[in-house]
Protein backbone atom coordinates (compact mmCIF):
# COMPACT_ATOMS: atom_id res chain seq x y z
CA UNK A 1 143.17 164.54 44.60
CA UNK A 2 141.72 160.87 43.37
CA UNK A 3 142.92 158.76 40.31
CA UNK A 4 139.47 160.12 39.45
CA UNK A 5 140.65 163.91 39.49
CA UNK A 6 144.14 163.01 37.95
CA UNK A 7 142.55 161.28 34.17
CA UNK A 8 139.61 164.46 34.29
CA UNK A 9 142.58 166.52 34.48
CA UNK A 10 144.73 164.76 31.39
CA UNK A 11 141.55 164.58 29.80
CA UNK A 12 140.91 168.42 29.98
CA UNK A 13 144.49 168.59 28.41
CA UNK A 14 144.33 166.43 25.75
CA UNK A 15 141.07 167.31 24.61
CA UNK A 16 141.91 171.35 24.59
CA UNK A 17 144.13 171.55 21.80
CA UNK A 18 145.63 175.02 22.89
CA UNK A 19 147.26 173.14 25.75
CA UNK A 20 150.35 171.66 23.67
CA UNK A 21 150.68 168.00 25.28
CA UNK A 22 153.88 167.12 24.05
CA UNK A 23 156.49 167.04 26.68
CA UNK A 24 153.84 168.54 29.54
CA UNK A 25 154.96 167.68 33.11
CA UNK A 26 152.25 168.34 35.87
CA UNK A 27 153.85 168.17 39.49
CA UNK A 28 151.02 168.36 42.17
CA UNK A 29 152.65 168.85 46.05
CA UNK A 30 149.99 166.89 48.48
CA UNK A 31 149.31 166.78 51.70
CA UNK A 32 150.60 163.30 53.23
CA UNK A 33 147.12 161.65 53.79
CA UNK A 34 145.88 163.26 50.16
CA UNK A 35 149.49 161.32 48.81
CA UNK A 36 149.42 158.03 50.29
CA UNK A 37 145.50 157.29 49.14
CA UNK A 38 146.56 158.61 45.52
CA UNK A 39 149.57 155.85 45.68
CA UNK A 40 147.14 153.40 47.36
CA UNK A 41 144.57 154.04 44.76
CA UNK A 42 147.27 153.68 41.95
CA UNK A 43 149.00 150.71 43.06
CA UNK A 44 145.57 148.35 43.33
CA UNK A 45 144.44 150.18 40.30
CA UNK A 46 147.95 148.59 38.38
CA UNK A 47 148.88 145.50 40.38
CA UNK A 48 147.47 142.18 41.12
CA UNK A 49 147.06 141.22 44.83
CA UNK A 50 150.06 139.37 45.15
CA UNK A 51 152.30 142.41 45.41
CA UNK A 52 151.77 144.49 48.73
CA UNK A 53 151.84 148.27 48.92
CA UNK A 54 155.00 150.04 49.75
CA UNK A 55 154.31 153.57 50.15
CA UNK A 56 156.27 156.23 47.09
CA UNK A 57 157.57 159.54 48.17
CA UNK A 58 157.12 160.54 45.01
CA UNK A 59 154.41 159.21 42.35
CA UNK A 60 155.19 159.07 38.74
CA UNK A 61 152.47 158.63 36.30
CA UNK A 62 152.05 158.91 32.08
CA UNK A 63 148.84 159.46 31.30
CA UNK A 64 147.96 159.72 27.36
CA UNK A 65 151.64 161.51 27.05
CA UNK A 66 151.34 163.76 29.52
CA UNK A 67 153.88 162.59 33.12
CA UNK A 68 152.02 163.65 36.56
CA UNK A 69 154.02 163.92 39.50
CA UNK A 70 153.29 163.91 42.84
CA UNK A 71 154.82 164.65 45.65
CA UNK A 72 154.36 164.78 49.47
CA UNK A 73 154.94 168.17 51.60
């Protein structure tokens, strides 16, 4: 799973109008390695260099309404 995979996937959603969008969690368990590139990937993707990266045991994202949450096994 890539930031990559996560926006094709609330793409797919909001573009499919029988998935109903309002309200609509997605939680994703991941595989540690699989996790900590996703929250790598994230964090430079939303923060300027001057912040470093702290690694999230959980992920929290809203992405055109729709909340994505990941978690590590």
């Amino acid at each position: 799973m890539n930031l990559e995979k996560v926006l094709d996937i609330a793409n797919e959603c909001v573009s499919n109008e029988t998935i109903p969008t309002e309200g609509l969690t997605l939680m994703y368990f991941l595989d540690g390695k699989t996790h900590r590139h996703l929250d790598e990937e994230l964090f430079y993707k939303t923060n300027n260099s001057l912040n470093s990266f702290q690694h999230n045991k959980e992920i929290e994202v809203n992405i055109a309404g729709i909340t994505f949450i990941f978690k590590e096994k």
